[in-house]
Structures are given as structure tokens and as C-alpha cells.
PDB file of N, CA and C in Angstrom:
ATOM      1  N   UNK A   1     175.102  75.670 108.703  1.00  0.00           N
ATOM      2  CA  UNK A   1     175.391  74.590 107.775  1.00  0.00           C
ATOM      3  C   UNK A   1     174.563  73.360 108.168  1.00  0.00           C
ATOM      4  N   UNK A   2     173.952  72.984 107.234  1.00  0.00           N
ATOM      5  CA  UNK A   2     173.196  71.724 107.425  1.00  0.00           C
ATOM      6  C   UNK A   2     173.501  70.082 107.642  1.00  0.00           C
ATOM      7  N   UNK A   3     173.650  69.502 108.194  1.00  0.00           N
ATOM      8  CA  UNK A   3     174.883  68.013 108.405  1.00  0.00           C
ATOM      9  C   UNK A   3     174.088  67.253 106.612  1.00  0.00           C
ATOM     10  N   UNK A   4     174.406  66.463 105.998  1.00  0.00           N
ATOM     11  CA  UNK A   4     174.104  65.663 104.877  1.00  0.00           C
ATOM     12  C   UNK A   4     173.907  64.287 105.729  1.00  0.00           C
ATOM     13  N   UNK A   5     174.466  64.381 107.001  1.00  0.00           N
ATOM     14  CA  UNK A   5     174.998  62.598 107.449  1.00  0.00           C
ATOM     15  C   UNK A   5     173.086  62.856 108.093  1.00  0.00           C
ATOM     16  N   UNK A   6     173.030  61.209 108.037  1.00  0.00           N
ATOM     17  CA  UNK A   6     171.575  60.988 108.858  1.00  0.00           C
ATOM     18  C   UNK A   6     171.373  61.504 110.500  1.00  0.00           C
ATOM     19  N   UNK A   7     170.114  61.374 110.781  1.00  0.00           N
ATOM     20  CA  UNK A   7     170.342  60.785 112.572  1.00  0.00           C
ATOM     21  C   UNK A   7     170.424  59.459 112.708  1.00  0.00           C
ATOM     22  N   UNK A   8     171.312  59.342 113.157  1.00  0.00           N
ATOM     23  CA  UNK A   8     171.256  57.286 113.728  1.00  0.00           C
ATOM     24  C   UNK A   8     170.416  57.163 114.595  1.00  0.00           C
ATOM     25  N   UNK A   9     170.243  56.092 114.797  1.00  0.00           N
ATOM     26  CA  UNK A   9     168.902  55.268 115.792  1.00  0.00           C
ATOM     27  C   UNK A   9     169.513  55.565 117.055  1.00  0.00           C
ATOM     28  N   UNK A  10     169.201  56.275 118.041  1.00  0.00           N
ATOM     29  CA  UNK A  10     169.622  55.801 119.158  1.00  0.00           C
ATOM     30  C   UNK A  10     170.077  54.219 119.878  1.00  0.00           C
ATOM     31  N   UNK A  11     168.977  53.314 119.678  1.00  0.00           N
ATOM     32  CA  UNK A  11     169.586  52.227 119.833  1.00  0.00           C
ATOM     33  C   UNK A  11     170.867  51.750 119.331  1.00  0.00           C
ATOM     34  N   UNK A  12     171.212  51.757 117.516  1.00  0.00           N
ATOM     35  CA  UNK A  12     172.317  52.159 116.725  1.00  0.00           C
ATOM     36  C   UNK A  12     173.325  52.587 117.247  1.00  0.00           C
ATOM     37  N   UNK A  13     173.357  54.050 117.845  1.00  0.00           N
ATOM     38  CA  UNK A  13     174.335  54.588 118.439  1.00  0.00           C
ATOM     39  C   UNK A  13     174.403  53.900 119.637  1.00  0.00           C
ATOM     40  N   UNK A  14     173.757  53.814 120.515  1.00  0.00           N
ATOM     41  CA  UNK A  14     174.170  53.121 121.487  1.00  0.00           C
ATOM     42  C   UNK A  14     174.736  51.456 121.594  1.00  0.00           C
ATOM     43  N   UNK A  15     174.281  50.982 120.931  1.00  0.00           N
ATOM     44  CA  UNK A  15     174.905  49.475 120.491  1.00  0.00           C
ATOM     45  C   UNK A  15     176.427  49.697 120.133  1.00  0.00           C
ATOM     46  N   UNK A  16     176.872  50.589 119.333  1.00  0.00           N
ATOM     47  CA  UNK A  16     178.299  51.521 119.056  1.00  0.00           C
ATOM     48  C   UNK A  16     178.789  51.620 119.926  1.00  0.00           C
ATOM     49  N   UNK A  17     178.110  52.597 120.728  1.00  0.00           N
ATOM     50  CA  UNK A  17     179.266  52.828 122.087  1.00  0.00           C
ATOM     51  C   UNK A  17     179.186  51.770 122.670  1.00  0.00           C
ATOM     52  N   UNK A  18     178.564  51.016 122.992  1.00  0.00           N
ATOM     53  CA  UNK A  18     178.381  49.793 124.175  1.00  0.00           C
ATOM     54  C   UNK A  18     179.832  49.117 123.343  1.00  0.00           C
ATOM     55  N   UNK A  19     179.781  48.697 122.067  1.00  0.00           N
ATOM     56  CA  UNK A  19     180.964  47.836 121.703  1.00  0.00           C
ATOM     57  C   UNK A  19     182.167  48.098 121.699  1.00  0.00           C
ATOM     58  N   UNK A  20     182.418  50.090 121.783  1.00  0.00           N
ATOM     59  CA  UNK A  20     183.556  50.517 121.522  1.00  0.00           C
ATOM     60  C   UNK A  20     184.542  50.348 122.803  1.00  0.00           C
ATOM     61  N   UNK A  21     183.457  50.619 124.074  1.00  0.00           N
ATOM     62  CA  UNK A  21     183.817  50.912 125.384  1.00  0.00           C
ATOM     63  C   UNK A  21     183.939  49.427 126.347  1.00  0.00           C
ATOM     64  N   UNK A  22     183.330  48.577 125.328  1.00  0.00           N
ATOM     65  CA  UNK A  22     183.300  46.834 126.198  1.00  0.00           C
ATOM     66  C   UNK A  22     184.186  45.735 125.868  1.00  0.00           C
ATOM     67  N   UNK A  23     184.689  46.077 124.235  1.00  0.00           N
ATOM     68  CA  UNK A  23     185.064  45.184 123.796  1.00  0.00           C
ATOM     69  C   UNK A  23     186.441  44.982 124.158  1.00  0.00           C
ATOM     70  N   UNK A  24     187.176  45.476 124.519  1.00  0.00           N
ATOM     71  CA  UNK A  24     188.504  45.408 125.371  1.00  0.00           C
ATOM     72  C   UNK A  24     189.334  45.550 124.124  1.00  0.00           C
ATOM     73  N   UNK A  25     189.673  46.019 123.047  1.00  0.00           N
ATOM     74  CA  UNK A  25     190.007  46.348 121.784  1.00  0.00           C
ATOM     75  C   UNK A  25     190.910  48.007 121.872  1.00  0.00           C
ATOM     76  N   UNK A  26     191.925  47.756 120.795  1.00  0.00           N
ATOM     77  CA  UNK A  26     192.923  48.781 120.931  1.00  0.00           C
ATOM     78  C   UNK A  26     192.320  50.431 119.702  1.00  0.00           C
ATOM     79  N   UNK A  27     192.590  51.360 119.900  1.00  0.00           N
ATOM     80  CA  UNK A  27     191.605  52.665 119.218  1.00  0.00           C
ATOM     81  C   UNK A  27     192.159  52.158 117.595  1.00  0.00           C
ATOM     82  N   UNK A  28     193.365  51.579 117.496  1.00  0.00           N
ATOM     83  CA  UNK A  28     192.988  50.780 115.740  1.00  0.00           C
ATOM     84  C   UNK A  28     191.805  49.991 115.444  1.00  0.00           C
ATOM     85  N   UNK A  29     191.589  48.920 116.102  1.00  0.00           N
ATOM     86  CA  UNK A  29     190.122  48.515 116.060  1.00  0.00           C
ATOM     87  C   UNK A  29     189.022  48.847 116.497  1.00  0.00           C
ATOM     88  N   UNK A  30     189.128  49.640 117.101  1.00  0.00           N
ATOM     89  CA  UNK A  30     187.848  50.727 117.758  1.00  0.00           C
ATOM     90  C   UNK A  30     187.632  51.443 116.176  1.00  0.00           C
ATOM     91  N   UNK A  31     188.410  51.628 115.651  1.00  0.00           N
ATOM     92  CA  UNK A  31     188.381  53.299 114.788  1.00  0.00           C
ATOM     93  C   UNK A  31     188.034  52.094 113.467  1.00  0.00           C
ATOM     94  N   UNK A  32     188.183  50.661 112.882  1.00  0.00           N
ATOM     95  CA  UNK A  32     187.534  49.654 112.318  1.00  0.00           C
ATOM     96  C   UNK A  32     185.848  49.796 112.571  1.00  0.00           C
ATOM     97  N   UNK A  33     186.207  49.618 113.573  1.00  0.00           N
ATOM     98  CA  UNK A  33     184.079  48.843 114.274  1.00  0.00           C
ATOM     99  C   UNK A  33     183.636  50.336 114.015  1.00  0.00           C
ATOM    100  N   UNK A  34     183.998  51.727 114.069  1.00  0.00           N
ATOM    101  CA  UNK A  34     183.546  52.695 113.604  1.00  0.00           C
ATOM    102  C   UNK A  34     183.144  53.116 112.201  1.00  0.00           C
ATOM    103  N   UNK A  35     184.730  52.980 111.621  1.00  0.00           N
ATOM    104  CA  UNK A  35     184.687  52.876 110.245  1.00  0.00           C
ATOM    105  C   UNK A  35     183.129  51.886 109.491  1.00  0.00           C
ATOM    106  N   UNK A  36     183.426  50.609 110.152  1.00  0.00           N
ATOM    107  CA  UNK A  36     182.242  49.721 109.054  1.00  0.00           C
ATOM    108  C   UNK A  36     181.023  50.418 109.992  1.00  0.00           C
ATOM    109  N   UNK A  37     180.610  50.894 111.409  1.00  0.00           N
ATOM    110  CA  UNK A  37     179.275  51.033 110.731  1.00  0.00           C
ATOM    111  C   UNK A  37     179.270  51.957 110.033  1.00  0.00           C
ATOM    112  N   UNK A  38     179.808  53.043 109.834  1.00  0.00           N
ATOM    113  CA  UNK A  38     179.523  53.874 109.438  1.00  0.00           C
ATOM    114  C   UNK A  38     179.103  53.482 107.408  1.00  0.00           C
ATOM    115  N   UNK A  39     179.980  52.444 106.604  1.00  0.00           N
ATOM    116  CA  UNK A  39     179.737  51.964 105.775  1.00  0.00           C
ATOM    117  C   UNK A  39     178.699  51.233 105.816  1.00  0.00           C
ATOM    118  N   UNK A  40     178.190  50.712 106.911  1.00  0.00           N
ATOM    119  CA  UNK A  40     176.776  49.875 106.222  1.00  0.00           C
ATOM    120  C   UNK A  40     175.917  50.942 106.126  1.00  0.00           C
ATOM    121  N   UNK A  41     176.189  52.028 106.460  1.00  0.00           N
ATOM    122  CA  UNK A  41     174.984  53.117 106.197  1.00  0.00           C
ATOM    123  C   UNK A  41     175.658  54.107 105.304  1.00  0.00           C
ATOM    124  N   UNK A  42     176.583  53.625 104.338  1.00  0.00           N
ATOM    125  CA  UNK A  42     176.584  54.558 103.181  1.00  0.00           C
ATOM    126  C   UNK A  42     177.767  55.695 103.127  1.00  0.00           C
ATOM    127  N   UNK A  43     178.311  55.505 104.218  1.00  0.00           N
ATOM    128  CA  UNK A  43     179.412  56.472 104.399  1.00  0.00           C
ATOM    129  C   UNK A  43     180.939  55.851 104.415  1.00  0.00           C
ATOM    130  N   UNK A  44     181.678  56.833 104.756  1.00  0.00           N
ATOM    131  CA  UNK A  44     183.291  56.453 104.448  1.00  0.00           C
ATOM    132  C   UNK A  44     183.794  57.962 105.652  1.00  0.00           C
ATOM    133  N   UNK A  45     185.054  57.152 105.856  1.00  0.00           N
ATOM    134  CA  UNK A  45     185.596  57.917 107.255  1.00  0.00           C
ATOM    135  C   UNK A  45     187.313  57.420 107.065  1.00  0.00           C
ATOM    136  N   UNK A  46     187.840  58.548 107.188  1.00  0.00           N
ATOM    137  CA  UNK A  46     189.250  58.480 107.173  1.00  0.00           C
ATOM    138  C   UNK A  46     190.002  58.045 108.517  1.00  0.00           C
ATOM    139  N   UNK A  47     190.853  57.035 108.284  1.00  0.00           N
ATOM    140  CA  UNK A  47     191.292  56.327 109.193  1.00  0.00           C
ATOM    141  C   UNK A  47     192.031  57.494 110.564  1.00  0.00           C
ATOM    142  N   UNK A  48     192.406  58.522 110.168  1.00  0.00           N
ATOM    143  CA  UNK A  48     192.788  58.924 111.256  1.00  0.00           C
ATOM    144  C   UNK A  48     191.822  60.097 111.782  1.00  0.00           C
ATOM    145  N   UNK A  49     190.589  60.079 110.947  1.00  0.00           N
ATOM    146  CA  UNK A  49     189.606  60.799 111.509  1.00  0.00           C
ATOM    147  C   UNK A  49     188.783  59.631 112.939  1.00  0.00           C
ATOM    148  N   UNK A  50     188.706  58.676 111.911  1.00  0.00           N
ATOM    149  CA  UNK A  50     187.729  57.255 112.843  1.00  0.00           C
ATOM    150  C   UNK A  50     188.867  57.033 114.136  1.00  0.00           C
ATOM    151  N   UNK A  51     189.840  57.455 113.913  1.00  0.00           N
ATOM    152  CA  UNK A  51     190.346  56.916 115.303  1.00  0.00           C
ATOM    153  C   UNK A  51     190.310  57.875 116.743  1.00  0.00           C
ATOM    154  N   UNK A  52     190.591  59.503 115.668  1.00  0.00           N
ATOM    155  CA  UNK A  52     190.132  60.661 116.467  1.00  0.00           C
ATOM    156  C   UNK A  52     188.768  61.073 117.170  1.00  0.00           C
ATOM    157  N   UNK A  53     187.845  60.610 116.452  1.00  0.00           N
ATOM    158  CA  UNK A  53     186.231  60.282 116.900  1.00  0.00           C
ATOM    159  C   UNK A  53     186.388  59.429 117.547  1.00  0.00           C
ATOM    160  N   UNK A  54     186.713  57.745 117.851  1.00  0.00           N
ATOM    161  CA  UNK A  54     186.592  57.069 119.078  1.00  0.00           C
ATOM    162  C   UNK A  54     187.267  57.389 120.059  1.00  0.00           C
ATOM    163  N   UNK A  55     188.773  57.695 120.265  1.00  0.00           N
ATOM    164  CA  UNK A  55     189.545  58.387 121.232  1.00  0.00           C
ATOM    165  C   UNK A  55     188.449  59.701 122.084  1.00  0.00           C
ATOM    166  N   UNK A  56     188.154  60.939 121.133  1.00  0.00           N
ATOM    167  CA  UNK A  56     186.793  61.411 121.916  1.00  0.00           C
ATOM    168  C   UNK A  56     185.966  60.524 122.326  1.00  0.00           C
ATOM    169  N   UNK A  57     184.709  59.911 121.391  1.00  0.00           N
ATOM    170  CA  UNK A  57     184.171  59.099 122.671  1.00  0.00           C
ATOM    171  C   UNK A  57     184.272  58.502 124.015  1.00  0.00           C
ATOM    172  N   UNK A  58     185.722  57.389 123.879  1.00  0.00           N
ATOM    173  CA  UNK A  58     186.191  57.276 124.755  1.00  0.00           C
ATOM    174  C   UNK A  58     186.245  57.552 125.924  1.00  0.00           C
ATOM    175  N   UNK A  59     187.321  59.151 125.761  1.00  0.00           N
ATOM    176  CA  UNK A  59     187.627  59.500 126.653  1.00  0.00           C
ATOM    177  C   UNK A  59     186.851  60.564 127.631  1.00  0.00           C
ATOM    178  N   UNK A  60     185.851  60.906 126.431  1.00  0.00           N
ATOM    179  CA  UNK A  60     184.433  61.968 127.155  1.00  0.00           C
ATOM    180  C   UNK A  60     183.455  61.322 127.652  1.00  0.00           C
ATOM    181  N   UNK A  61     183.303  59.867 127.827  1.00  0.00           N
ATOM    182  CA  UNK A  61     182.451  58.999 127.724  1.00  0.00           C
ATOM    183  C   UNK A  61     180.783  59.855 127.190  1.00  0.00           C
ATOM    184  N   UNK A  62     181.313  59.672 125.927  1.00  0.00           N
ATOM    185  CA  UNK A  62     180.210  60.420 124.699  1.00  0.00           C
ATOM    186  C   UNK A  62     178.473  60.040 125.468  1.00  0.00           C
ATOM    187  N   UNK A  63     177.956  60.874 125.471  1.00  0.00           N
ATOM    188  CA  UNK A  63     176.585  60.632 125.070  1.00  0.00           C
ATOM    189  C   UNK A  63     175.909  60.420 123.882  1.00  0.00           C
ATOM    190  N   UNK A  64     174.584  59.896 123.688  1.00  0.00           N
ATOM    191  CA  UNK A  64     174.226  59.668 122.175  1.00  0.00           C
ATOM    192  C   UNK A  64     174.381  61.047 121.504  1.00  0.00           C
ATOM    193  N   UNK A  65     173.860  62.167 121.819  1.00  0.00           N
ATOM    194  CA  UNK A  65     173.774  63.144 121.309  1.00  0.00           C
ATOM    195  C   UNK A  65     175.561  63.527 120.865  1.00  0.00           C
ATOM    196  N   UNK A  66     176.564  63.286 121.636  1.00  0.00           N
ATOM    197  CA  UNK A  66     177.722  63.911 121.269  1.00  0.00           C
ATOM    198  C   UNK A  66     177.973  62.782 120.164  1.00  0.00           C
ATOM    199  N   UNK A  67     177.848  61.727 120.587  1.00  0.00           N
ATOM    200  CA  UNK A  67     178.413  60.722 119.448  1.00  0.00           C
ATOM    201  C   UNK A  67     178.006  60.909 117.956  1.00  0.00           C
ATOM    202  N   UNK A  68     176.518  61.138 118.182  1.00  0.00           N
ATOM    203  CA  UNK A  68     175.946  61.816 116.620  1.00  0.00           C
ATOM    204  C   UNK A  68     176.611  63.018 115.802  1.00  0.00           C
ATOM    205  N   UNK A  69     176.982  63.615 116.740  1.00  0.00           N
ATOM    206  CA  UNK A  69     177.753  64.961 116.320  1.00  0.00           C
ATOM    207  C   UNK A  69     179.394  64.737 115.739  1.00  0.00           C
ATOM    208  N   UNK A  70     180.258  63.592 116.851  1.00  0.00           N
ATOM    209  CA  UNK A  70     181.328  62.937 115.951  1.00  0.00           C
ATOM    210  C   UNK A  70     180.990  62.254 114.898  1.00  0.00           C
ATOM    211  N   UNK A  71     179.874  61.546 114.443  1.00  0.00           N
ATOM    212  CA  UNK A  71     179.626  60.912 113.310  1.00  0.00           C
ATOM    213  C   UNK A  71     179.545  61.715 112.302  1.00  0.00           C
ATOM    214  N   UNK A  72     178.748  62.906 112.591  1.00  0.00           N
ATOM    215  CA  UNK A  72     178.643  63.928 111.441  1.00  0.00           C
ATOM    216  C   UNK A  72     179.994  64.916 111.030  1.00  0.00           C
ATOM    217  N   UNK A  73     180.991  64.864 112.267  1.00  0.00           N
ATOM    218  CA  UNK A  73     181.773  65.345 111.683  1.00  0.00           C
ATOM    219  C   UNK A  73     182.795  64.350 111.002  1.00  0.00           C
ATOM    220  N   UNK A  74     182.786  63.773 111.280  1.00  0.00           N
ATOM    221  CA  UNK A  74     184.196  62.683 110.517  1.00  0.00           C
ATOM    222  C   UNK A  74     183.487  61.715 109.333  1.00  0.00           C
ATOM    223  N   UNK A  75     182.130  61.558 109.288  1.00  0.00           N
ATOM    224  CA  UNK A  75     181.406  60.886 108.071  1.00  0.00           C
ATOM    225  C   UNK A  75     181.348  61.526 106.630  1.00  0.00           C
ATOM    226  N   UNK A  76     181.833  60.595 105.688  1.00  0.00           N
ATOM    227  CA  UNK A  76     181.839  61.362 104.507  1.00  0.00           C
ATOM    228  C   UNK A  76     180.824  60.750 103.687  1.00  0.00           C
ATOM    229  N   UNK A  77     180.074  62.036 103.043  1.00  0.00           N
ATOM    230  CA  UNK A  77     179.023  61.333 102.230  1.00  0.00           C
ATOM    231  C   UNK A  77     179.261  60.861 101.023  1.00  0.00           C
ATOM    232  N   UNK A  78     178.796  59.260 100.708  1.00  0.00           N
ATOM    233  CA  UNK A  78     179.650  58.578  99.225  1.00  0.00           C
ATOM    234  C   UNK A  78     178.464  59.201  98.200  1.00  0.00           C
TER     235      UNK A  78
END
């Protein structure tokens, strides 16, 4: 199966995690700062998907490559 979602910029993704993991913020607003980027680039993400994707990050301390892979799974194409 082919993903529809983009590759993000590495920098992109990493600017993401840097904010998810620094900002001292609870996985409701983690799973927010997920949610919108994912909207400035065209997509939409269900609130208890976006919170399930940062909780992984989190707690796997994601690499870019895994993080791309939660984006593609919980990103919905508008």
C-alpha cells in the first residue's frame, strides 16, 4: 500500500519532536501542536489518534524516520 501523506522535511519533523518533548505540555496539547501541523500541510487527524501518535513518540523517543511513519498513519488526507 502506498502512504498518500507526504515526506516531511526532516528539519519539519524534527522541529515537532523538539517541541513535543521540550515544551513541558500535557499529551492534550501535545496531540494540538500535532494536530495543527499536520493542518498547515493539508491534513486532519483525529483527536484520539493525535494523542496516540504523540504518547508513541514520546515514549519511544521516536526517530525522524518512526515519526514519519506515525504521521502517515494517523494523517488523513483532506
Amino acid at each position: 500500500m502506498i502512504s498518500k501523506v507526504e515526506k516531511f522535511e526532516n528539519s519539519d519533523l524534527s522541529s515537532l519532536r523538539n517541541e513535543l518533548l521540550n515544551a513541558g505540555i500535557d499529551s492534550f496539547q501535545a496531540a494540538q501542536i500535532l494536530a495543527a501541523f499536520l493542518a498547515m500541510r493539508g491534513y486532519g487527524v483525529g483527536t484520539d489518534q493525535a494523542r496516540d501518535a504523540v504518547l508513541r513518540i514520546e515514549n519511544n523517543g521516536c526517530s525522524l524516520d518512526c515519526m514519519q511513519k506515525e504521521l502517515e498513519r494517523v494523517a488523513l488526507v483532506m
